[in-house]
Protein backbone atom coordinates (compact mmCIF):
# COMPACT_ATOMS: atom_id res chain seq x y z
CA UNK A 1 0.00 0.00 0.00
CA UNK A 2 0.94 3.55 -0.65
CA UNK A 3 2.42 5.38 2.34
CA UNK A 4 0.44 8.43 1.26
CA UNK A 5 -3.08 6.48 0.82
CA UNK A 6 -2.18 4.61 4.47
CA UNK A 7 -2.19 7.86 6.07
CA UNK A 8 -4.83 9.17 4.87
CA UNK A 9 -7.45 6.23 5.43
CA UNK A 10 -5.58 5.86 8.83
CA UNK A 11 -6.29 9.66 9.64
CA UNK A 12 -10.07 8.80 8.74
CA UNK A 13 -10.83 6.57 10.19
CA UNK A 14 -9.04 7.75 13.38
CA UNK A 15 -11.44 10.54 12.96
CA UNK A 16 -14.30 8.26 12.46
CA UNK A 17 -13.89 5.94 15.61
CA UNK A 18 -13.99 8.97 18.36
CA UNK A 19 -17.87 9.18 17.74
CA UNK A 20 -18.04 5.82 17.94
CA UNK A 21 -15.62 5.59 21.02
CA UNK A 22 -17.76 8.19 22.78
CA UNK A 23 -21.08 6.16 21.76
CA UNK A 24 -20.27 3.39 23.40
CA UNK A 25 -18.60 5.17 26.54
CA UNK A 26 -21.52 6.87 27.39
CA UNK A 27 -23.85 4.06 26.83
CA UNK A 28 -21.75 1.95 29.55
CA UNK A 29 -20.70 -0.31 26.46
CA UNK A 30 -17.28 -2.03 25.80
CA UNK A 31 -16.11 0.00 23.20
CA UNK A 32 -14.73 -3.02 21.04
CA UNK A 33 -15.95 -1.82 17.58
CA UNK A 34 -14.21 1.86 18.09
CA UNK A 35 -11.15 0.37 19.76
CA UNK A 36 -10.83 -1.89 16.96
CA UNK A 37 -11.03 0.67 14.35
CA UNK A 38 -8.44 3.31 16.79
CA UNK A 39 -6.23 0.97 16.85
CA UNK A 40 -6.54 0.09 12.99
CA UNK A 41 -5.69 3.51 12.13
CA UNK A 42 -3.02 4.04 14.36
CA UNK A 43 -1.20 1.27 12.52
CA UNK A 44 -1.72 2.48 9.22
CA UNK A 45 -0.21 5.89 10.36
CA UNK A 46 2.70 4.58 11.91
CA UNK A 47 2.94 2.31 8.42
CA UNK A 48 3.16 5.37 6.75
CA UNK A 49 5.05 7.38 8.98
CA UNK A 50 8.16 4.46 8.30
CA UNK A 51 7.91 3.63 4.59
CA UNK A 52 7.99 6.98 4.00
CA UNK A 53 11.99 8.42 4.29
CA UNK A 54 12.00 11.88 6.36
CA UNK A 55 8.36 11.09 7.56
CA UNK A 56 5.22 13.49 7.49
CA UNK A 57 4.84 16.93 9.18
CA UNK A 58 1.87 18.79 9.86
CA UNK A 59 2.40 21.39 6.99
CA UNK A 60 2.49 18.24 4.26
CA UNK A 61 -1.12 16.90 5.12
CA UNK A 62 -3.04 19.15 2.28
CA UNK A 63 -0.38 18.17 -0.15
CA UNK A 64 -0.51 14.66 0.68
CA UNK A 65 -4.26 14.60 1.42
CA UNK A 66 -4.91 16.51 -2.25
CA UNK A 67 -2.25 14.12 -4.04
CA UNK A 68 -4.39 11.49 -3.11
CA UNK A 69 -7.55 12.28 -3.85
CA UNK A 70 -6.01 13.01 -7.18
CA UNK A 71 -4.44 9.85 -7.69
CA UNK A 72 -7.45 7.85 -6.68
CA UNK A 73 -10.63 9.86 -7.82
């Protein structure tokens, strides 16, 4: 897999298992299905972070995010 396309499904769904986290927090639930998924994207960012030489900053996300949805769209 592309470094680039790992970190950017990783950082979704990162961003898509808080709500999920939170659901199942507040509803006195194991959060398995959000934990799962947190932990899915972690690994796909710290994929990317060492395939990639130099690694990612902050101020290469757009770049990277718009490269992608270039490349794949």
């Amino acid at each position: 897999m592309d470094p680039d396309l790992s970190l950017i499904v990783g950082l979704g769904l990162g961003v898509l298992s808080v709500p999920a986290l939170l659901s199942s927090i507040s509803d006195a639930r194991a959060p398995r299905g959000g934990g799962v998924a947190l932990m899915l994207a972690v690994a796909l960012i710290v994929y990317a972070m060492l395939e990639k030489p130099g690694g990612y900053t902050l101020d290469d996300l757009p770049n990277v995010l718009s490269t992608v949805t270039n490349r794949y769209l």
